[in-house]
PDB file of N, CA and C in Angstrom:
ATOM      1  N   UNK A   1       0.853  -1.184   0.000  1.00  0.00           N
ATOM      2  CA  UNK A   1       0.000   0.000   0.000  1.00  0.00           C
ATOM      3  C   UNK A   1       0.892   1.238   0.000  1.00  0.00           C
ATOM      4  N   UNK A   2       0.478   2.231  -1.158  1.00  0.00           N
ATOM      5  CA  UNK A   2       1.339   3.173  -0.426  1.00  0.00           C
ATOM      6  C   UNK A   2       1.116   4.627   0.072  1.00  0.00           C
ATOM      7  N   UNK A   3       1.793   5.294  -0.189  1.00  0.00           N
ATOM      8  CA  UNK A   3       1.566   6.478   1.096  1.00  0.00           C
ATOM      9  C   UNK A   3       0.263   7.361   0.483  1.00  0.00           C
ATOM     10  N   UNK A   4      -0.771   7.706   1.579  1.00  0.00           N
ATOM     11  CA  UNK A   4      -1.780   8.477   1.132  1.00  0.00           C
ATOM     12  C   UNK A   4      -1.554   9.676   2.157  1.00  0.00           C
ATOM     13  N   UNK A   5      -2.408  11.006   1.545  1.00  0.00           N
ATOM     14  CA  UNK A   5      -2.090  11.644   2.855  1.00  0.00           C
ATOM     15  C   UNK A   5      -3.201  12.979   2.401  1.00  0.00           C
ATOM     16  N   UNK A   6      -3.621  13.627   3.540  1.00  0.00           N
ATOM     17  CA  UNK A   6      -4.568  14.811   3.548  1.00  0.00           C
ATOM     18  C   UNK A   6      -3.891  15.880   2.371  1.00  0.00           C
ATOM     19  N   UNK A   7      -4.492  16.440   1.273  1.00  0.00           N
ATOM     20  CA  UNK A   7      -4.195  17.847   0.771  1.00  0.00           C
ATOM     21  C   UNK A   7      -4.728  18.535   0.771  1.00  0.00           C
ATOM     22  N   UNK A   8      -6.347  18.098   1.425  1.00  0.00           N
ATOM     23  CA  UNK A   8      -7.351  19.712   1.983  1.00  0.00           C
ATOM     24  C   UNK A   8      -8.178  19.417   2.614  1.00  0.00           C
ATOM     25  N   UNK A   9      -8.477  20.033   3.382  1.00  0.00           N
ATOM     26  CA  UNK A   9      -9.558  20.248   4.637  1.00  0.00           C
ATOM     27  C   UNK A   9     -10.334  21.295   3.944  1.00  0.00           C
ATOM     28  N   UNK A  10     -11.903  20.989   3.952  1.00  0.00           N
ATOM     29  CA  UNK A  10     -12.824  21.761   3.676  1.00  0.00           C
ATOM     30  C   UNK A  10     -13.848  22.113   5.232  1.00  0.00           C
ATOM     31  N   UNK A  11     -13.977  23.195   5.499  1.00  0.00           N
ATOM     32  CA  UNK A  11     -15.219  23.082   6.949  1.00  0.00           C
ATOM     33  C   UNK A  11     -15.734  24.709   6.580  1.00  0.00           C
ATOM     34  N   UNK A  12     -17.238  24.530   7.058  1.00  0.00           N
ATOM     35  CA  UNK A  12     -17.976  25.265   6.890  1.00  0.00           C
ATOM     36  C   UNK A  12     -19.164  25.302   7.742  1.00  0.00           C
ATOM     37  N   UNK A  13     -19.480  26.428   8.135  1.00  0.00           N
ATOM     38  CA  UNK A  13     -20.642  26.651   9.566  1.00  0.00           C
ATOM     39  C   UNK A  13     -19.717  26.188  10.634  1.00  0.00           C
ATOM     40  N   UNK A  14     -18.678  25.708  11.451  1.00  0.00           N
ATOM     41  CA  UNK A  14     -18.090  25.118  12.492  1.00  0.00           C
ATOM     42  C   UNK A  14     -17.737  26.261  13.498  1.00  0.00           C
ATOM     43  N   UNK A  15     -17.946  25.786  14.276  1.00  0.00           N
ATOM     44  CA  UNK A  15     -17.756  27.416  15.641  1.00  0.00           C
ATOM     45  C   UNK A  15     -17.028  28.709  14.870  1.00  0.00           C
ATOM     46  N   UNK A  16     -15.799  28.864  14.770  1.00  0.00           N
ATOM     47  CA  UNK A  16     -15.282  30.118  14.576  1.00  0.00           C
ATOM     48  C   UNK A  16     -14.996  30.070  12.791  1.00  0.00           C
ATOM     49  N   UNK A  17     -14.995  29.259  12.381  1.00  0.00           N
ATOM     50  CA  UNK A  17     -14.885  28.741  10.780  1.00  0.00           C
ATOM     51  C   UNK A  17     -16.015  29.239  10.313  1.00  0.00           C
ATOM     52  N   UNK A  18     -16.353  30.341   9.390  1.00  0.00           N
ATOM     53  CA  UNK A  18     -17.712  30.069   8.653  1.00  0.00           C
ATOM     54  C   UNK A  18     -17.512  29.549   7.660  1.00  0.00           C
ATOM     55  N   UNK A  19     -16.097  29.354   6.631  1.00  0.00           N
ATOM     56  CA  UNK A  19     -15.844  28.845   5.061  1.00  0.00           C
ATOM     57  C   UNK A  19     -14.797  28.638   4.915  1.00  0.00           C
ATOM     58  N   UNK A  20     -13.775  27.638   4.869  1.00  0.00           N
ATOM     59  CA  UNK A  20     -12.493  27.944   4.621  1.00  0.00           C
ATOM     60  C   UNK A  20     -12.173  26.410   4.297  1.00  0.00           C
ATOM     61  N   UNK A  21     -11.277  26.619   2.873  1.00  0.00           N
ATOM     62  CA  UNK A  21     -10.499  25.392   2.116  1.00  0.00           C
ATOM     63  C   UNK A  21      -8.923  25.598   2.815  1.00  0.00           C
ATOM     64  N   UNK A  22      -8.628  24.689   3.589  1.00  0.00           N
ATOM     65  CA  UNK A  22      -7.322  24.562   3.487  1.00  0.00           C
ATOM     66  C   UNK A  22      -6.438  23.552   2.914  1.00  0.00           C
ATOM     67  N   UNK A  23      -5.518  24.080   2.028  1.00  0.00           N
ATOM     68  CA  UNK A  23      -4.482  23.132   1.678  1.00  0.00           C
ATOM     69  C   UNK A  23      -3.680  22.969   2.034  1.00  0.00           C
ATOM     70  N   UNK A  24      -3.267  21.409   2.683  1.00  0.00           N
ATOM     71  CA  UNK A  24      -2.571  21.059   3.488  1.00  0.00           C
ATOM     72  C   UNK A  24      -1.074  20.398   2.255  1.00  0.00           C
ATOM     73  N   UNK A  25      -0.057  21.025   2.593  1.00  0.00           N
ATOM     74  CA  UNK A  25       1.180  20.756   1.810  1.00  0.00           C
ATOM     75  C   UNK A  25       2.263  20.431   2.520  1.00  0.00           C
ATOM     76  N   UNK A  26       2.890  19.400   2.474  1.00  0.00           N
ATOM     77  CA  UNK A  26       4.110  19.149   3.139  1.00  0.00           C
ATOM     78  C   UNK A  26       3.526  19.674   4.611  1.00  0.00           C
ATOM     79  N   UNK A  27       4.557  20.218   5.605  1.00  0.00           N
ATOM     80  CA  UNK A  27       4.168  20.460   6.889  1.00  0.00           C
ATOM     81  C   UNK A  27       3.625  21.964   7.000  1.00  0.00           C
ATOM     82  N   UNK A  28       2.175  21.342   8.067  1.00  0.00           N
ATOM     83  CA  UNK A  28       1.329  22.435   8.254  1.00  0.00           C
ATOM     84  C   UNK A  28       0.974  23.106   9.622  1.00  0.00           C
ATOM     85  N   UNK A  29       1.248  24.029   9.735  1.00  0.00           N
ATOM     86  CA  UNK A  29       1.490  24.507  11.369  1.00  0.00           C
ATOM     87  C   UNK A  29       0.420  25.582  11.590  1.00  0.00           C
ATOM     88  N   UNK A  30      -0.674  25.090  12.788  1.00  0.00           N
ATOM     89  CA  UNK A  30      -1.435  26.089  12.660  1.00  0.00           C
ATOM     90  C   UNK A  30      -1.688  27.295  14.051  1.00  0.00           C
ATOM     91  N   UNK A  31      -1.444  28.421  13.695  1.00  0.00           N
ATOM     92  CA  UNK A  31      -0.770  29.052  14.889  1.00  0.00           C
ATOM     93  C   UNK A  31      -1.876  30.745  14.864  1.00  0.00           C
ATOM     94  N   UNK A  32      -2.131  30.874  15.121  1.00  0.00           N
ATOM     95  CA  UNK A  32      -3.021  32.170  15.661  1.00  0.00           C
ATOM     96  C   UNK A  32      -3.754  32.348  16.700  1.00  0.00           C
ATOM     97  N   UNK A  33      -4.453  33.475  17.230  1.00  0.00           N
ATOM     98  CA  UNK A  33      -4.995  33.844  18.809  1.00  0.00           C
ATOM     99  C   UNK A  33      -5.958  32.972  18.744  1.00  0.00           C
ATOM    100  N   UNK A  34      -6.442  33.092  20.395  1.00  0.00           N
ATOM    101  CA  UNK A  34      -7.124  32.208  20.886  1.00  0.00           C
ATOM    102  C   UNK A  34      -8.943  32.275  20.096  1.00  0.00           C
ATOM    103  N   UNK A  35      -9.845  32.014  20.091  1.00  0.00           N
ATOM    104  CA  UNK A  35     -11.084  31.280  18.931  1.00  0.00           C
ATOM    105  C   UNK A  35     -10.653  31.757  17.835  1.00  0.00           C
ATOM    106  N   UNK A  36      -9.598  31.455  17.232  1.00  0.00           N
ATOM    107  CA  UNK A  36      -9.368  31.934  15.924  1.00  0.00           C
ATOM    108  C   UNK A  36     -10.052  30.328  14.946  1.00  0.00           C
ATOM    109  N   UNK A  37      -9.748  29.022  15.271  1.00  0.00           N
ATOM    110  CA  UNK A  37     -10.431  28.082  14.951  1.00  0.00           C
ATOM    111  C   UNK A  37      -9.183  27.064  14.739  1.00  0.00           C
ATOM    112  N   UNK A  38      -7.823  27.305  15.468  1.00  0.00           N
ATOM    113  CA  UNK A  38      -7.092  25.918  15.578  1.00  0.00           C
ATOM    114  C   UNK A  38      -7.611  24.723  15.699  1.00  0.00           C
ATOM    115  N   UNK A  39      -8.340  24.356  17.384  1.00  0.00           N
ATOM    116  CA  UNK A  39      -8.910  23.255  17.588  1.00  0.00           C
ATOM    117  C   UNK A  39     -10.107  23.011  16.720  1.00  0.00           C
ATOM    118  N   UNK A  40     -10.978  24.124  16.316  1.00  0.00           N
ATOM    119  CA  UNK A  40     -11.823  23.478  15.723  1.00  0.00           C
ATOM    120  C   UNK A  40     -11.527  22.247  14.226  1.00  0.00           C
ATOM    121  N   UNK A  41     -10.594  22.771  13.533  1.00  0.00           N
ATOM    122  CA  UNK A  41      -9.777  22.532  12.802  1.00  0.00           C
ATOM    123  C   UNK A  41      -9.586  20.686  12.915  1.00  0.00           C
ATOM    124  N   UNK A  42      -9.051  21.132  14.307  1.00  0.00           N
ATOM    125  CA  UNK A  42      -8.135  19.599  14.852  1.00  0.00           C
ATOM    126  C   UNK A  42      -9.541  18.856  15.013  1.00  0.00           C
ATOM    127  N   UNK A  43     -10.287  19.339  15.657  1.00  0.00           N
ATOM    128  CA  UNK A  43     -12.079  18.815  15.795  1.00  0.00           C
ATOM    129  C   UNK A  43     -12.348  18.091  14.631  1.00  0.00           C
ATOM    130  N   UNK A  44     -12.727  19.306  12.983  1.00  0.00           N
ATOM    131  CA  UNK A  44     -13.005  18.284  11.808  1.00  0.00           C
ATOM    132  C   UNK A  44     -12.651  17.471  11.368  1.00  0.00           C
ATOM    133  N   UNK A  45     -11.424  17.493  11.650  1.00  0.00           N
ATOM    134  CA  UNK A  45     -10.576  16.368  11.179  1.00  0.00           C
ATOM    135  C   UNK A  45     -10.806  14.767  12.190  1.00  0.00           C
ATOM    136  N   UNK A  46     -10.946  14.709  13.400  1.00  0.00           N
ATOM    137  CA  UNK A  46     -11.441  13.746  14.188  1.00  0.00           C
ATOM    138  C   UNK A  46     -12.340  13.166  13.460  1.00  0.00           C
ATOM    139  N   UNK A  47     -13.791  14.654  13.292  1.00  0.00           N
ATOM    140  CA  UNK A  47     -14.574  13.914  13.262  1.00  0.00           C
ATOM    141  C   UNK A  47     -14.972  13.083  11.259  1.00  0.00           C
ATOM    142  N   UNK A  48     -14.153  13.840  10.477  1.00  0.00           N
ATOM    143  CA  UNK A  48     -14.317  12.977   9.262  1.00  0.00           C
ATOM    144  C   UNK A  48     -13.215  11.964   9.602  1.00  0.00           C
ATOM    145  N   UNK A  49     -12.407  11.732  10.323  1.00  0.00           N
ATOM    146  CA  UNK A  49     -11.688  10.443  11.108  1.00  0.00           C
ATOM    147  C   UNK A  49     -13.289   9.123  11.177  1.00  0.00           C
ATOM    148  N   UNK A  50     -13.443   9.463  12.177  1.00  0.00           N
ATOM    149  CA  UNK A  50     -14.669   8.882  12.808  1.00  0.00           C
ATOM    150  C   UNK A  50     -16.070   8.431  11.711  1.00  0.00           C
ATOM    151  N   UNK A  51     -15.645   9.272  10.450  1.00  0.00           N
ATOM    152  CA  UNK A  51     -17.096   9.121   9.437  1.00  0.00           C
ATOM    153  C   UNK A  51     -16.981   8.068   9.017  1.00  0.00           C
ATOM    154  N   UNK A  52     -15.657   7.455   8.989  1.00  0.00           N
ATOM    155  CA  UNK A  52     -15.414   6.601   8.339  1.00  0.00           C
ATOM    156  C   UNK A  52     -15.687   4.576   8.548  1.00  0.00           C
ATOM    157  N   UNK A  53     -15.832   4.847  10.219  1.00  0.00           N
ATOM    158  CA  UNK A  53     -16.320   3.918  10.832  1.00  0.00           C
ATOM    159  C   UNK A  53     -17.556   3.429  10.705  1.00  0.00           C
ATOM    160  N   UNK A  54     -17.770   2.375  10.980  1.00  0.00           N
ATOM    161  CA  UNK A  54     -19.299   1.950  11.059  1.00  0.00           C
ATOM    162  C   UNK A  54     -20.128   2.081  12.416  1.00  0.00           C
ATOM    163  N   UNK A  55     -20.344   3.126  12.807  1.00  0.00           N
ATOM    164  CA  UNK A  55     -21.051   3.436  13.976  1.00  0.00           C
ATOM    165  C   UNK A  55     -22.449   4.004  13.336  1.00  0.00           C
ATOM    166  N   UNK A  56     -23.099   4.026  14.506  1.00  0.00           N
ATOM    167  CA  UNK A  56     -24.500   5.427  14.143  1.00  0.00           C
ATOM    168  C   UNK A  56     -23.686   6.564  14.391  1.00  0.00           C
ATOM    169  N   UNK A  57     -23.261   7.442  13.003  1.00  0.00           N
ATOM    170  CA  UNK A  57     -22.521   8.529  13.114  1.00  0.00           C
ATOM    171  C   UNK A  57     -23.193   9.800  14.026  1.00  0.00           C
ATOM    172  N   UNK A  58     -24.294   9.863  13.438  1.00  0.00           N
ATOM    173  CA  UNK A  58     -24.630  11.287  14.388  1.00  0.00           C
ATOM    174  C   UNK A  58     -24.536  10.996  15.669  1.00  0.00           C
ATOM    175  N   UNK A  59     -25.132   9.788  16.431  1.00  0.00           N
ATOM    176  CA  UNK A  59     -25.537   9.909  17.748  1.00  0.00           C
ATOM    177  C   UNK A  59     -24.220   9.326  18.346  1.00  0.00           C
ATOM    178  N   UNK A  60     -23.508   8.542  17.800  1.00  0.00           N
ATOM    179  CA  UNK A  60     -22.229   8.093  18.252  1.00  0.00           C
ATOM    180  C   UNK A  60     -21.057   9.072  18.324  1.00  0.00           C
ATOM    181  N   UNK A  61     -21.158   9.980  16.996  1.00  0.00           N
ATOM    182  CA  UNK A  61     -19.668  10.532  16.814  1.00  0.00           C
ATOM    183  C   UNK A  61     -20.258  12.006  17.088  1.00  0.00           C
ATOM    184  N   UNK A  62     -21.375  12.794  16.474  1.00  0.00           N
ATOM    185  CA  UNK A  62     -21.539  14.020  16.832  1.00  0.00           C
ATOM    186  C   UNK A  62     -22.667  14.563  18.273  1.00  0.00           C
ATOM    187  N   UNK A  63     -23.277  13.177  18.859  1.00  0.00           N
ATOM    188  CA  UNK A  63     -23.954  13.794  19.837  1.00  0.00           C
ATOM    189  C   UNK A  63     -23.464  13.476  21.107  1.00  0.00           C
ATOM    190  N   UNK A  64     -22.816  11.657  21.373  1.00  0.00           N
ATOM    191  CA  UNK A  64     -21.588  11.569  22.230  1.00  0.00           C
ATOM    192  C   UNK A  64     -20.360  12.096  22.231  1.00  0.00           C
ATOM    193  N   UNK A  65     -19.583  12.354  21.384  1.00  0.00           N
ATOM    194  CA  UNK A  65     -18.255  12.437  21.214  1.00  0.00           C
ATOM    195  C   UNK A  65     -17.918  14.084  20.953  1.00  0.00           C
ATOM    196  N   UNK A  66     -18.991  14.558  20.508  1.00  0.00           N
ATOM    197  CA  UNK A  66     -18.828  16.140  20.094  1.00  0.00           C
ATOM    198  C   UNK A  66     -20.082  17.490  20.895  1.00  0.00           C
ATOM    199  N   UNK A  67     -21.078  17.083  21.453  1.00  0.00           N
ATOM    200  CA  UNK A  67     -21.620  17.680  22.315  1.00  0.00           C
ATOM    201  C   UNK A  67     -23.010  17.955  21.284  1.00  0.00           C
ATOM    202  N   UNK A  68     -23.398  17.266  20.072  1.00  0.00           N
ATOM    203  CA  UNK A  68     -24.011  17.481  19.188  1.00  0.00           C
ATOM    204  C   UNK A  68     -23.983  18.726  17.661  1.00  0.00           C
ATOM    205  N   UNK A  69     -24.787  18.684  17.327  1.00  0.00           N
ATOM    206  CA  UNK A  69     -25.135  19.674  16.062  1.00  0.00           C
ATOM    207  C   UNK A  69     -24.604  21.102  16.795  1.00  0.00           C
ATOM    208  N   UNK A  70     -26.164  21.127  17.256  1.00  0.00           N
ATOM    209  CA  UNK A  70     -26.213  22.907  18.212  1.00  0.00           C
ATOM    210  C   UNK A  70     -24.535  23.319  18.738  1.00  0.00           C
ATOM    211  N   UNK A  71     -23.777  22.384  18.874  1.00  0.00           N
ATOM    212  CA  UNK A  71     -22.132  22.992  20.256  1.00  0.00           C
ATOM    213  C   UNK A  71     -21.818  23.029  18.730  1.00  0.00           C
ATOM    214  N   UNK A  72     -21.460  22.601  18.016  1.00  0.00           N
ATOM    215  CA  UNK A  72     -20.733  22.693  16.647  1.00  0.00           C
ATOM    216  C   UNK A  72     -20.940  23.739  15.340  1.00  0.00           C
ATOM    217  N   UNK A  73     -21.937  24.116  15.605  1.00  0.00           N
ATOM    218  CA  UNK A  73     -22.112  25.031  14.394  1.00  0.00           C
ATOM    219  C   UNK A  73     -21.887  26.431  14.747  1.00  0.00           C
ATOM    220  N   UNK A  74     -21.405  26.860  13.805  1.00  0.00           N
ATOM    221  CA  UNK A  74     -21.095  28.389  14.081  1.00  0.00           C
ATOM    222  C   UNK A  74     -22.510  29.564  13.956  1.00  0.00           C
ATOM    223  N   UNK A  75     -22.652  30.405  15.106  1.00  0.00           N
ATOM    224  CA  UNK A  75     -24.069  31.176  15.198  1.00  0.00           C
ATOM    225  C   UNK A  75     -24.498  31.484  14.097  1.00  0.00           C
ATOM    226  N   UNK A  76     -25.564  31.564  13.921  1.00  0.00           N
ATOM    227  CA  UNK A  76     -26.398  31.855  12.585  1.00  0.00           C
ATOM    228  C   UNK A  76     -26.489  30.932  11.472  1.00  0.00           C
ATOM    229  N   UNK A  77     -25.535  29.812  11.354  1.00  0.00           N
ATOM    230  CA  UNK A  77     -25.782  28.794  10.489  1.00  0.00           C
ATOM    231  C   UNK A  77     -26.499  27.948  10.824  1.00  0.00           C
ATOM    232  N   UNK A  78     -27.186  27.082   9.867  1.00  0.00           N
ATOM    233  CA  UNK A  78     -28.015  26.216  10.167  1.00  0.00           C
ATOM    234  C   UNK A  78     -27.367  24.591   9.584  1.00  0.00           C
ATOM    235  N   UNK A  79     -26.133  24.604   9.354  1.00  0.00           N
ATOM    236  CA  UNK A  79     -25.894  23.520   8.563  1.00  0.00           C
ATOM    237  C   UNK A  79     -24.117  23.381   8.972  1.00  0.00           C
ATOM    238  N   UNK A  80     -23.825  22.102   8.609  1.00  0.00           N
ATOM    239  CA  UNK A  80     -22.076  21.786   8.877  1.00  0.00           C
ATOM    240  C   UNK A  80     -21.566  21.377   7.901  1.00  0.00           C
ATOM    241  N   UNK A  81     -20.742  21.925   7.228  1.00  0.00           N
ATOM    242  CA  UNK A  81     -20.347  21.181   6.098  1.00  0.00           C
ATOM    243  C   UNK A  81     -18.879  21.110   6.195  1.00  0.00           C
ATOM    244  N   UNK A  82     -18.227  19.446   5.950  1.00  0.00           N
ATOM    245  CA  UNK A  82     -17.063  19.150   5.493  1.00  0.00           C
ATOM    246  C   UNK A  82     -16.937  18.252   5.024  1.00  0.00           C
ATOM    247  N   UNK A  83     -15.648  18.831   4.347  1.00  0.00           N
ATOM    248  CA  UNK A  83     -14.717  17.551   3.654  1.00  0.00           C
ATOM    249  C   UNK A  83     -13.000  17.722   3.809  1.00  0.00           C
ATOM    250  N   UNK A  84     -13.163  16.722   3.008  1.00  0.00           N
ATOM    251  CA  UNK A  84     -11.190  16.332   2.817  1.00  0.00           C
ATOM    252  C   UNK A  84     -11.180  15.722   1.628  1.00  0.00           C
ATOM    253  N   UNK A  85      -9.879  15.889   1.156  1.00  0.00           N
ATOM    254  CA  UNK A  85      -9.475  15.628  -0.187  1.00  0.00           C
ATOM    255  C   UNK A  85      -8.116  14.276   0.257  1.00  0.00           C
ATOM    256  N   UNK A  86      -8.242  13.163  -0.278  1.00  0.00           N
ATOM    257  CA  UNK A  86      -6.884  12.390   0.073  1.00  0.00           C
ATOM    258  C   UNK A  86      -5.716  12.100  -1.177  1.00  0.00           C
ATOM    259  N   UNK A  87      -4.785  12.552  -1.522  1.00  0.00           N
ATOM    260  CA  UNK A  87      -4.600  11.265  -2.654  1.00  0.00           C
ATOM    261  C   UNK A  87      -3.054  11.143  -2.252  1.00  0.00           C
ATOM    262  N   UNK A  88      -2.522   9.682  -3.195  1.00  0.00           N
ATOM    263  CA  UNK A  88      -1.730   8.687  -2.932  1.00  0.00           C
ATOM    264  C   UNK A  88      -0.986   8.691  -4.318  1.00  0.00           C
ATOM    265  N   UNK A  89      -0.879   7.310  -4.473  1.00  0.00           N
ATOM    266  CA  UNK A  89       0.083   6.930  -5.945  1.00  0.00           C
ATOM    267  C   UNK A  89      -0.759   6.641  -6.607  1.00  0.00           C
ATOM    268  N   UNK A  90      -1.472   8.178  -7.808  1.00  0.00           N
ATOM    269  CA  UNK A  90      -2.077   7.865  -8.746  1.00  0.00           C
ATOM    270  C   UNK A  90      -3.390   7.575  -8.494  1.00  0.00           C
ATOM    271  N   UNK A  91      -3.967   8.176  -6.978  1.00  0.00           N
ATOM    272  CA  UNK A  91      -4.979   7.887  -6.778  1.00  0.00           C
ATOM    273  C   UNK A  91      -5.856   8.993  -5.963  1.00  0.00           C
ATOM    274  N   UNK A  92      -6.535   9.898  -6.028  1.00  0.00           N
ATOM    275  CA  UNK A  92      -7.513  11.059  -5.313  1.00  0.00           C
ATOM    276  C   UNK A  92      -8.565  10.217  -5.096  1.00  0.00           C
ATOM    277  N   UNK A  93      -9.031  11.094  -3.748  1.00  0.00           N
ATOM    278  CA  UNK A  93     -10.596  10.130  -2.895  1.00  0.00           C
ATOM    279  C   UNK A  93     -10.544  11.799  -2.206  1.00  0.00           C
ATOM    280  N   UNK A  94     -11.965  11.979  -2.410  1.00  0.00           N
ATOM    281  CA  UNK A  94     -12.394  13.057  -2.113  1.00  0.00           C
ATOM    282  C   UNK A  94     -14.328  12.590  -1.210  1.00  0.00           C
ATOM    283  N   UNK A  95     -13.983  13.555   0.063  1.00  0.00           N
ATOM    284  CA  UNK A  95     -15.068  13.313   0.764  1.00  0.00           C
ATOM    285  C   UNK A  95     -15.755  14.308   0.623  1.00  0.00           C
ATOM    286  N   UNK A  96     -17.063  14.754   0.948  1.00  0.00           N
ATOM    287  CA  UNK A  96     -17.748  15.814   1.402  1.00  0.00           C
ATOM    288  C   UNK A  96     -19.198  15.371   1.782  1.00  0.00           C
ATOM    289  N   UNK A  97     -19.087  16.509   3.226  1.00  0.00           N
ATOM    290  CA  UNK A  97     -20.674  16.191   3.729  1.00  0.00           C
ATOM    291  C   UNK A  97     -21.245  17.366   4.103  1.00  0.00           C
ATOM    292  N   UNK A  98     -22.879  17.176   4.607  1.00  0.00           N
ATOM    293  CA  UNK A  98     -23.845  18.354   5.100  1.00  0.00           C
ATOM    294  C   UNK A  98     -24.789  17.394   6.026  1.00  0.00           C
ATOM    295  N   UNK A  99     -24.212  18.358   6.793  1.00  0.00           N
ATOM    296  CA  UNK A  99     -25.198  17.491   8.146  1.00  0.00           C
ATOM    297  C   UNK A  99     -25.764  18.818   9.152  1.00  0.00           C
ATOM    298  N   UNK A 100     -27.042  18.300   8.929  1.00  0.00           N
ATOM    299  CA  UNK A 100     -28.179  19.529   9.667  1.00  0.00           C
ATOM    300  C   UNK A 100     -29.517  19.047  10.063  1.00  0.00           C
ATOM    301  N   UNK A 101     -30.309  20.109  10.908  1.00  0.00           N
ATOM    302  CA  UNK A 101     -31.321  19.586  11.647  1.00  0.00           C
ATOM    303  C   UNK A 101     -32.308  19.491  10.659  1.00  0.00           C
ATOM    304  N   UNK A 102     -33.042  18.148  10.717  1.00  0.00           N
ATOM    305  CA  UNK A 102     -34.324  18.076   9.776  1.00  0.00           C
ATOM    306  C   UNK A 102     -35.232  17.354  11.234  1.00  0.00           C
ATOM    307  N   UNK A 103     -36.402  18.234  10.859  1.00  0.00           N
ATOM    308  CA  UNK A 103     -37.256  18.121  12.013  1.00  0.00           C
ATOM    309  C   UNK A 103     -36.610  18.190  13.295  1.00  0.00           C
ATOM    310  N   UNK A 104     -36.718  17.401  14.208  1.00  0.00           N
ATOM    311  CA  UNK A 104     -36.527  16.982  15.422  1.00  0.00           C
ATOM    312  C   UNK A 104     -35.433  16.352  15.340  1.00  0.00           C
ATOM    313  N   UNK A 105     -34.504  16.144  14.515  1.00  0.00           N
ATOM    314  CA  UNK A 105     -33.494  15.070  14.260  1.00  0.00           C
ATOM    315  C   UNK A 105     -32.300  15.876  14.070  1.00  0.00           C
ATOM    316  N   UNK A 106     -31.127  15.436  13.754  1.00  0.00           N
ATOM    317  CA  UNK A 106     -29.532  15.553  12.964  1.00  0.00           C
ATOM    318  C   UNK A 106     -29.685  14.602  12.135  1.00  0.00           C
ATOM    319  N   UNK A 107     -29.361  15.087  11.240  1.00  0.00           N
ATOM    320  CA  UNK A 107     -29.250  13.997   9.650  1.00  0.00           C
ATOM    321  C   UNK A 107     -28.194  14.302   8.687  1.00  0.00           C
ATOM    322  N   UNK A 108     -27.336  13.442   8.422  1.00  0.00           N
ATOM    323  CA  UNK A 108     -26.751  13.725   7.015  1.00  0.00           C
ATOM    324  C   UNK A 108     -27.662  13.842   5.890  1.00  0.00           C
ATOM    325  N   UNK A 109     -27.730  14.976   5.471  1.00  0.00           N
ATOM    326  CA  UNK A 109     -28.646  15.432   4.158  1.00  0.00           C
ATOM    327  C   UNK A 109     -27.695  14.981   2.899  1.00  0.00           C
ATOM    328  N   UNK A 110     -26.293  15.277   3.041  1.00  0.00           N
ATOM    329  CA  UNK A 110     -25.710  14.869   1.650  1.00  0.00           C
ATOM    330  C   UNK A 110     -24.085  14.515   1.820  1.00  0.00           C
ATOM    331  N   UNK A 111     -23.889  13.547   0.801  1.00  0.00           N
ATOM    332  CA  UNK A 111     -22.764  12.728   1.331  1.00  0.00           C
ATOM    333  C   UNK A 111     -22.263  12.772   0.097  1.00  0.00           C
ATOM    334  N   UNK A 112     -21.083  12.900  -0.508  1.00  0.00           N
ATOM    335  CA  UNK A 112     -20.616  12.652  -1.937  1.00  0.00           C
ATOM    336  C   UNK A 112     -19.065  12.115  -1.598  1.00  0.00           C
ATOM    337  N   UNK A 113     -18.866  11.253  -2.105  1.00  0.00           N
ATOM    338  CA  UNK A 113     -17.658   9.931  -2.272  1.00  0.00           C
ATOM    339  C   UNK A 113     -16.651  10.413  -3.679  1.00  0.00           C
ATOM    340  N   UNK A 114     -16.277  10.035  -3.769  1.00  0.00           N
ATOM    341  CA  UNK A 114     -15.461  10.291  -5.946  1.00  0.00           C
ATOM    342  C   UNK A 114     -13.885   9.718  -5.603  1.00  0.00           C
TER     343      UNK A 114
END
């Protein structure tokens, strides 16, 4: 197998994040004042870690493990959106999701794979 590795972090609506693509290149150091959105950062990345498992994602990974929808989204949004981009030898895998309240619930509304 050989080496795969992150080249972007996508997050959107996340506490101090309202939109931001980062491309991750060689070594990435992330350094600014305090809610600027370091940890949150380190947060998305856990939690598309965790998407990947076979759990009940919302109630396992975002309502145990993350304090739910509501602690995660940044004020005034109504929706969470991320992704990540991976590629390897000759090979890109690209994630992206939207996960928001429908009715009474948390739901992944949209999931795209490629």
């Amino acid at each position: 197998m050989g080496r795969h590795r992150i080249t972007q972090l996508r997050i959107a609506g996340m506490r101090a994040i309202e939109d931001v693509a980062l491309d991750l290149n060689g070594l990435t150091v992330l350094v600014g004042d305090n809610g600027t959105g370091k940890s949150t950062i380190l947060e998305a990345l856990e939690i598309l870690r965790t998407a990947a498992k076979t759990l009940d994602f919302v109630d396992d990974v975002l309502v145990k493990g993350h304090g739910g929808l509501r602690g995660l989204l940044r004020r005034g949004m109504d929706e969470l959106r991320l992704g990540v981009t991976i590629e390897g030898e000759e090979r890109r895998a690209t994630y992206d999701m939207v996960v928001a309240q429908s009715g009474n619930a948390t739901r992944i509304l949209r999931e795209r794979v490629e």
